[in-house]
Protein backbone atom coordinates (compact mmCIF):
# COMPACT_ATOMS: atom_id res chain seq x y z
CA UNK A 1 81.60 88.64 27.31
CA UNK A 2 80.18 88.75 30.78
CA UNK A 3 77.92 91.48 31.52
CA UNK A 4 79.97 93.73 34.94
CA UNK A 5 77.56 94.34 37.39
CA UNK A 6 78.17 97.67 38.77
CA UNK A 7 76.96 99.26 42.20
CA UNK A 8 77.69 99.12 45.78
CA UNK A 9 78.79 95.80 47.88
CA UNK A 10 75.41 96.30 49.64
CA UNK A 11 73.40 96.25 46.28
CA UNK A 12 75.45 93.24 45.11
CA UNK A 13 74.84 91.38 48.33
CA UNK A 14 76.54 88.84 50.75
CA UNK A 15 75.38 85.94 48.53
CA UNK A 16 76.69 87.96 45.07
CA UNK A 17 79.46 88.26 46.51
CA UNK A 18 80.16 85.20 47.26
CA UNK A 19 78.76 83.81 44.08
CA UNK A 20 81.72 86.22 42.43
CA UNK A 21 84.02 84.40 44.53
CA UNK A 22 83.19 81.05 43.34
CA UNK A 23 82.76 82.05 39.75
CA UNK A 24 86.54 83.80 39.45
CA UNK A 25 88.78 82.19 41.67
CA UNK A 26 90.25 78.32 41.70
CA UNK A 27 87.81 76.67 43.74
CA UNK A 28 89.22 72.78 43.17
CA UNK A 29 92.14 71.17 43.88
CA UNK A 30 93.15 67.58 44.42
CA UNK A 31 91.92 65.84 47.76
CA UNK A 32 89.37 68.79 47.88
CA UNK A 33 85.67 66.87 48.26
CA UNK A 34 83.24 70.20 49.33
CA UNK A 35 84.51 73.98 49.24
CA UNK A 36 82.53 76.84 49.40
CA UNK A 37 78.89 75.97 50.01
CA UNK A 38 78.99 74.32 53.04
CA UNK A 39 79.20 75.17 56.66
CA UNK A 40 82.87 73.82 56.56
CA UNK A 41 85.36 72.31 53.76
CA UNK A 42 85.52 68.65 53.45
CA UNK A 43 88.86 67.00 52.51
CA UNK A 44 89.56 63.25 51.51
CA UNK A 45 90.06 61.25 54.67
CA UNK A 46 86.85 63.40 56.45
CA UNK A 47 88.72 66.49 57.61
CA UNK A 48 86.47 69.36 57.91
CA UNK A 49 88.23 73.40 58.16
CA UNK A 50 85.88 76.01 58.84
CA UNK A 51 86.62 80.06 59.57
CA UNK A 52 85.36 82.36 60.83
CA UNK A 53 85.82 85.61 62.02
CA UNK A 54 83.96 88.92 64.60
CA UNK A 55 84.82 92.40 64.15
CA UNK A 56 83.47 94.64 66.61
CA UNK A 57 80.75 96.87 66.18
CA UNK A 58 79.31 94.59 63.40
CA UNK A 59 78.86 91.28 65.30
CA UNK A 60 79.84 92.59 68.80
CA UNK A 61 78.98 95.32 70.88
CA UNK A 62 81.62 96.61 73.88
CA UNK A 63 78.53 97.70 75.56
CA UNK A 64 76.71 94.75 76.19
CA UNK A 65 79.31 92.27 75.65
CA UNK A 66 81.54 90.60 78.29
CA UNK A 67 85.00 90.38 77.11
CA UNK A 68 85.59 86.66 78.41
CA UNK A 69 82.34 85.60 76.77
CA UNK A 70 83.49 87.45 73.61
CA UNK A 71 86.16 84.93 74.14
CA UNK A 72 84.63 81.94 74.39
CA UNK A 73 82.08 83.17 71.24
CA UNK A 74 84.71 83.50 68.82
CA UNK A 75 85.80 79.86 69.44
CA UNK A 76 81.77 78.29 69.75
CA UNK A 77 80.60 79.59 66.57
CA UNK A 78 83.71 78.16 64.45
CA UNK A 79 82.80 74.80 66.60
CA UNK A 80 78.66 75.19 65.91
CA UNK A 81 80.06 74.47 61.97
CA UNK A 82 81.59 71.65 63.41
CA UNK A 83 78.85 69.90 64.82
CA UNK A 84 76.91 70.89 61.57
CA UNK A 85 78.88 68.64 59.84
CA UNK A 86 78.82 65.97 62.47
CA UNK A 87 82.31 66.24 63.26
CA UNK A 88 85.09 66.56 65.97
CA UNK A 89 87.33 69.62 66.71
CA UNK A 90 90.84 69.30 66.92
CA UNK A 91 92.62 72.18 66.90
CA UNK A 92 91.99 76.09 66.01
CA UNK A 93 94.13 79.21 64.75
CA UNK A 94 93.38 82.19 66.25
CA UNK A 95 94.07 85.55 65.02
CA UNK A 96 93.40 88.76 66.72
CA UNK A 97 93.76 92.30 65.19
CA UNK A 98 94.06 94.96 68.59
CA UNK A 99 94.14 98.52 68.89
CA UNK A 100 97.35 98.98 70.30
CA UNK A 101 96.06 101.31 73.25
CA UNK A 102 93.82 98.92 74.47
CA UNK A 103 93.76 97.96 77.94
CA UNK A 104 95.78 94.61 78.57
CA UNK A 105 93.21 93.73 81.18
CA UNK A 106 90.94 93.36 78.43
CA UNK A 107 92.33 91.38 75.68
CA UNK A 108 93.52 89.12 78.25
CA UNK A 109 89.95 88.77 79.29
CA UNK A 110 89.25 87.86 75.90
CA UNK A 111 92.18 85.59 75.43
CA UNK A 112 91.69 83.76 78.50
CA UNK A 113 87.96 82.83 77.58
CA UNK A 114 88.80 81.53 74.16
CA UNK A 115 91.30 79.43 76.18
CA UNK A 116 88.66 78.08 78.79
CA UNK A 117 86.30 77.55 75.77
CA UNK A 118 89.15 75.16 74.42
CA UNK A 119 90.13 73.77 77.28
CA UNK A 120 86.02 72.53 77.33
CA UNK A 121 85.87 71.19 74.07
CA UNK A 122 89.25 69.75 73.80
CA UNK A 123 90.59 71.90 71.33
CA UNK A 124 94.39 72.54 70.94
CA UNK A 125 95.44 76.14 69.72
CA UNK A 126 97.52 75.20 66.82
CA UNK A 127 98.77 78.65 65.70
CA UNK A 128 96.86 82.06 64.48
CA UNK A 129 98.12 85.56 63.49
CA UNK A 130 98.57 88.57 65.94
CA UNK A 131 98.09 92.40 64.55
CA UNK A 132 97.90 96.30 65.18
CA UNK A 133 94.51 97.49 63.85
CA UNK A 134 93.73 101.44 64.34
CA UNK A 135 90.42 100.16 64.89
CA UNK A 136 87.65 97.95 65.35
CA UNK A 137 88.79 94.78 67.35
CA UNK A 138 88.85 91.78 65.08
CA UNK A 139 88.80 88.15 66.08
CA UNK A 140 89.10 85.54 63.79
CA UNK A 141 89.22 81.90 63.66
CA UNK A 142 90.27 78.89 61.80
CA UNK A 143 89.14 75.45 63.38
CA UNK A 144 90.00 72.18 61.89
CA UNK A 145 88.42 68.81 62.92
CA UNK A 146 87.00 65.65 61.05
CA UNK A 147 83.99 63.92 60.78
CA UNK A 148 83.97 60.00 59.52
CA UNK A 149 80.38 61.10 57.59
CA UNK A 150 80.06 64.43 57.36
CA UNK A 151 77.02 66.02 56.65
CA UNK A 152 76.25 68.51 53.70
CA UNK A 153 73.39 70.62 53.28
CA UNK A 154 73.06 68.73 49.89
CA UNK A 155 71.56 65.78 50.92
CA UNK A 156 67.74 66.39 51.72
CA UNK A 157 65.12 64.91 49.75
CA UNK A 158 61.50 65.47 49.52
CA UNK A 159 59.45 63.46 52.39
CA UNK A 160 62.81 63.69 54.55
CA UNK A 161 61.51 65.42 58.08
CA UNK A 162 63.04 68.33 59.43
CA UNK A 163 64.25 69.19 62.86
CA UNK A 164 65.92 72.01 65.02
CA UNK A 165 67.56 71.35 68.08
CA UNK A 166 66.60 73.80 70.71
CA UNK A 167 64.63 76.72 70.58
CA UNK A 168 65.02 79.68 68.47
CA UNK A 169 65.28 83.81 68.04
CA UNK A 170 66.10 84.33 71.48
CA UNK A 171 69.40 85.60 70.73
CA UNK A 172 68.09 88.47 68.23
CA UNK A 173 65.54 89.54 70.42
CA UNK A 174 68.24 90.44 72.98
CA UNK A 175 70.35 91.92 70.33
CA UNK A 176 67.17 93.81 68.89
CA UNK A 177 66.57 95.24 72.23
CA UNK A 178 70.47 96.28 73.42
CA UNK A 179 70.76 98.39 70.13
CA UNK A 180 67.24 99.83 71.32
CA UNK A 181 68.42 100.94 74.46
CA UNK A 182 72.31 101.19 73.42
CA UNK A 183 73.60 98.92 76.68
CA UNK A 184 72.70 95.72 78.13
CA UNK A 185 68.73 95.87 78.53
CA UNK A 186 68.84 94.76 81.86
CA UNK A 187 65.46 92.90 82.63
CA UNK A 188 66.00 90.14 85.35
CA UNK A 189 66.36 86.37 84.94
CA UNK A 190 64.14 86.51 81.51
CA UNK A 191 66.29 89.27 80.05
CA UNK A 192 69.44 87.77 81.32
CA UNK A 193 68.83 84.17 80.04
CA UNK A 194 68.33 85.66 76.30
CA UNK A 195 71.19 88.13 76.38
CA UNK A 196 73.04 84.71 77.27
CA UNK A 197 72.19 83.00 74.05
CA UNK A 198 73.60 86.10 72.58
CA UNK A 199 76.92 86.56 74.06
CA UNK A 200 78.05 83.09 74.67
CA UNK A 201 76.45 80.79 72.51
CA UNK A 202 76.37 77.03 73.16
CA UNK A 203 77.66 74.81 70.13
CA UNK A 204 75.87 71.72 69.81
CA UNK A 205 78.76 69.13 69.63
CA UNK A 206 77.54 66.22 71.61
CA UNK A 207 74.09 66.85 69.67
CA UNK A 208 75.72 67.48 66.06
CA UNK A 209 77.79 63.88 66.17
CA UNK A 210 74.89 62.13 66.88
CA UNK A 211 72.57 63.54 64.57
CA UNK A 212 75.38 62.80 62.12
CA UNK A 213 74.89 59.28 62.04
CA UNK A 214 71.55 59.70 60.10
CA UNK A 215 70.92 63.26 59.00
CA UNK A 216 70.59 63.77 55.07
CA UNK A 217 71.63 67.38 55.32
CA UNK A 218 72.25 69.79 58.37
CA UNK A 219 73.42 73.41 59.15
CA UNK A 220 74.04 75.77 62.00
CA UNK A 221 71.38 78.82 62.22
CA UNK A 222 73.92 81.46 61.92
CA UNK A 223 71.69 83.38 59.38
CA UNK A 224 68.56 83.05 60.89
CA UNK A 225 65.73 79.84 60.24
CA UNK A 226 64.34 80.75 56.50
CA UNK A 227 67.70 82.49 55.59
CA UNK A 228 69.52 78.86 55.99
CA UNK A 229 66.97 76.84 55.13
CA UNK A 230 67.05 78.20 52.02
CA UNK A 231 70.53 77.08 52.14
CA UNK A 232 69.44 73.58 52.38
CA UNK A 233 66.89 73.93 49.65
CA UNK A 234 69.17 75.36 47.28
CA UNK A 235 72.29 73.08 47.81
CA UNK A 236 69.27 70.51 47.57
CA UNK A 237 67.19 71.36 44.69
CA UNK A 238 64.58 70.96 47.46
CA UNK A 239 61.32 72.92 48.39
CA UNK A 240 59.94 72.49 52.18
CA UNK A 241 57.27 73.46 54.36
CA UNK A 242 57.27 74.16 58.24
CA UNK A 243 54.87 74.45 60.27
CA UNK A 244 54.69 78.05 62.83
CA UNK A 245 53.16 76.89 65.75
CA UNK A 246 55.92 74.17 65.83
CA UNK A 247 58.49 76.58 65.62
CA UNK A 248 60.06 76.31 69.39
CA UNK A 249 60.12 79.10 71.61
CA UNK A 250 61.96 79.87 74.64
CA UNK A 251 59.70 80.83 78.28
CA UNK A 252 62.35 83.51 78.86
CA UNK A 253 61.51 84.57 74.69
CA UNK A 254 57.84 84.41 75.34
CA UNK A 255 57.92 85.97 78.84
CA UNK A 256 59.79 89.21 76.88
CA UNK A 257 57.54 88.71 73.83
CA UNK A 258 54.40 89.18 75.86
CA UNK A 259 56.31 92.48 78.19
CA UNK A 260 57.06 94.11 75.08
CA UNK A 261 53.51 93.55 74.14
CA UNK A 262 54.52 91.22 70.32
CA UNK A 263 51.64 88.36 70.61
CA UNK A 264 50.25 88.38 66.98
CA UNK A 265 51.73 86.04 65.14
CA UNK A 266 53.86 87.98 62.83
CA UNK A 267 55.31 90.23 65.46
CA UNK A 268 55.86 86.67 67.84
CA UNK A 269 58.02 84.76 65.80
CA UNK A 270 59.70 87.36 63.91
CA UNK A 271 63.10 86.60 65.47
CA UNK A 272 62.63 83.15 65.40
CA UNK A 273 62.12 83.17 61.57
CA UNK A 274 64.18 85.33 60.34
CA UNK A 275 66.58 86.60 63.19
CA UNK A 276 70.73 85.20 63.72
CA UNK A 277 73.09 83.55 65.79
CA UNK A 278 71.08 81.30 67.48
CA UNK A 279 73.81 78.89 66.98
CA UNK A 280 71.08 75.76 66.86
CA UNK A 281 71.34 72.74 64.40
CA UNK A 282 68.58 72.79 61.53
CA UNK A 283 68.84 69.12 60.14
CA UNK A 284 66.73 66.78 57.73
CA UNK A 285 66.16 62.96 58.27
CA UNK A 286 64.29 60.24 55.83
CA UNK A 287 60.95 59.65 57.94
CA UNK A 288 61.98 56.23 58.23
CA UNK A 289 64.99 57.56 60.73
CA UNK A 290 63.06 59.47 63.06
CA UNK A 291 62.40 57.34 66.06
CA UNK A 292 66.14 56.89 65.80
CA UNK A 293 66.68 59.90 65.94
CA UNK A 294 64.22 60.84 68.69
CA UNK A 295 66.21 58.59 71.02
CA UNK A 296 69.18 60.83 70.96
CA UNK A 297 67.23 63.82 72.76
CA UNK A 298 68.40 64.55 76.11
CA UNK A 299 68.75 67.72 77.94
CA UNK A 300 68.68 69.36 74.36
CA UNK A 301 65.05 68.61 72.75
CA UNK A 302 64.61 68.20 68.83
CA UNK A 303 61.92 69.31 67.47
CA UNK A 304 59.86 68.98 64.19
CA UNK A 305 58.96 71.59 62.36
CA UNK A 306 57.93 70.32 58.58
CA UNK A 307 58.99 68.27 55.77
CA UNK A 308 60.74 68.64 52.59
CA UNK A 309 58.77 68.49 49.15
CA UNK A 310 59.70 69.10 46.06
CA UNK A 311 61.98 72.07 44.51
CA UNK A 312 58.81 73.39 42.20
CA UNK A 313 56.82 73.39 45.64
CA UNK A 314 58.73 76.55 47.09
CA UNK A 315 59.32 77.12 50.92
CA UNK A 316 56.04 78.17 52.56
CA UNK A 317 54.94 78.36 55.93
CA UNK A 318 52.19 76.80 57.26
CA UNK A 319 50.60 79.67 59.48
CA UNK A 320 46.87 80.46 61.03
CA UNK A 321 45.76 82.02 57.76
CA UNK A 322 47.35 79.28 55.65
CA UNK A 323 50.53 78.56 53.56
CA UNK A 324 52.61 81.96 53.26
CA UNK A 325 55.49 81.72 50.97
CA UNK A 326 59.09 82.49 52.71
CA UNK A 327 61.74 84.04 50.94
CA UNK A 328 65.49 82.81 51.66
CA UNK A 329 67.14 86.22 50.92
CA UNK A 330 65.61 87.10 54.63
CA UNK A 331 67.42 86.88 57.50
CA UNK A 332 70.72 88.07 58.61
CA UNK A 333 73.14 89.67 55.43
CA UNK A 334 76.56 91.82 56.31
CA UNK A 335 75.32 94.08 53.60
């Protein structure tokens, strides 16, 4: 008999629980090719579903966040596991829990950016749910699309390279600083342009179906960098190493790095490691690919960062003192 683990959610985990999820339910069914474990299902014929869902105070905050941007954000991040997959989005399901003594004004603000968001992606709102809640807002979001190779995070093998599009942590050193001062930091342009990559996020589309063509494995940094490469590694069986000072870094990131005084290493790329929602494609490519690749870069760069090796190698770092070992479980968890 199976041993019960007993506790709290929190103890148990994100990842436990969904581990419980795909050890108890019916995971399989005919025409099904990838379920849980990727950024989005996979179905015979390349059709790729994804969901996902923000419930205020949790992944939102009233305070800092514009309610037409909150709009267009529940839409991007359902299409940033789209473009992980190297696919196309065709249509979305939105559903929307309200307190029913909210201002009108407001969720039509937020309506009317997830409609502008679709309306910029070419995405058709197929149908959705609509509900009283006594409380928090909660937005959630079904998108369906397809992909004629989609990509898994199971495909990486040791001496494939591997790239971010981008740059990274900007948008949890904005979120690290609103909670500090409970409201939008202010901060001028710097400030602003991070607090942007927070709020409305940009989904890499155009970038995702082109690295599509060759990537061996890709996902979106939801979770933060280590917390989803370890994804990669463990859908894999891989190990990797990366490389910190290749690790790229906005000027607006650095400029607020250096006025809150964070230039040591550790303290500088903190939220670039290990912070969320950055919303950027982390992807491996065989080495022979790269220049390929490389070509596709346009107002988006790709960068480098390290290699895979093998599984019994681990995922280190490559830092100033030397290789540091990273642990997946860090990063961004619900509980």
């Amino acid at each position: 008999m199976a041993k019960k683990v007993k506790g709290t959610v929190r103890e148990i985990g994100e990842l436990g629980l969904i581990e419980w999820i795909k050890r108890h339910m019916p995971t399989n069914a005919s025409g099904l090719i990838k379920g849980i474990g990727d950024d989005a299902a996979v179905l015979i014929g390349g059709e790729i579903i994804t969901s996902d869902m923000l419930v205020e105070r949790v992944h939102f905050d009233l305070r800092w966040q514009e309610l037409t941007k909150l709009g267009r954000k529940a839409l991007s991040i359902n299409l940033s596991d789209i473009a992980s997959m190297g696919g196309f989005a065709r249509c979305a399901f939105l559903n929307i829990a309200v307190v029913p003594y909210s201002d009108w004004k407001d969720i039509e603000s937020i309506l009317s950016g997830f409609s502008q968001a679709a309306r910029d992606y070419g995405v058709a709102i197929a149908g959705g749910d609509t509900t009283a809640s006594p409380g928090p807002l909660i937005i959630s979001v079904t998108v369906v699309g397809n992909s004629t190779r989609p990509v898994l995070r199971s495909g990486a093998r040791p001496g494939d390279l591997v790239y971010v599009t981008g740059t990274l942590g900007d948008a949890a050193l904005a979120l690290r600083l609103a909670k500090a001062k409970g409201k939008n930091p202010g901060g001028g342009q710097n400030m602003a342009r991070i607090m942007g990559r927070l709020t409305n996020p940009t989904p890499r589309m155009k970038q995702g179906r082109m690295i599509g063509q060759y990537a061996s494995a890709m996902i979106d940094i939801s979770d933060g960098l280590v917390r989803d490469l370890g994804h990669i590694c463990k859908e894999s069986s891989v190990g990797v190493r990366i490389r910190l000072d290749d690790i790229p870094l906005s000027e607006s990131y650095l400029f607020v790095k250096g006025r809150i005084r964070e230039k040591s290493p550790k303290k500088l790329y903190h939220e670039a490691l290990k912070g969320g929602e950055d919303y950027e494609l982390l992807f491996t490519i065989p080495a022979s690919l790269a220049e390929a690749v490389g070509r596709f870069a346009d107002s988006v760069p790709f960068t480098k960062i390290g290699e895979i090796i093998e599984e019994s190698e681990g995922m280190v770092i490559v830092g100033p003192d030397g290789d540091i070992p990273l642990n997946p479980d860090e990063g961004f968890s619900h509980f």
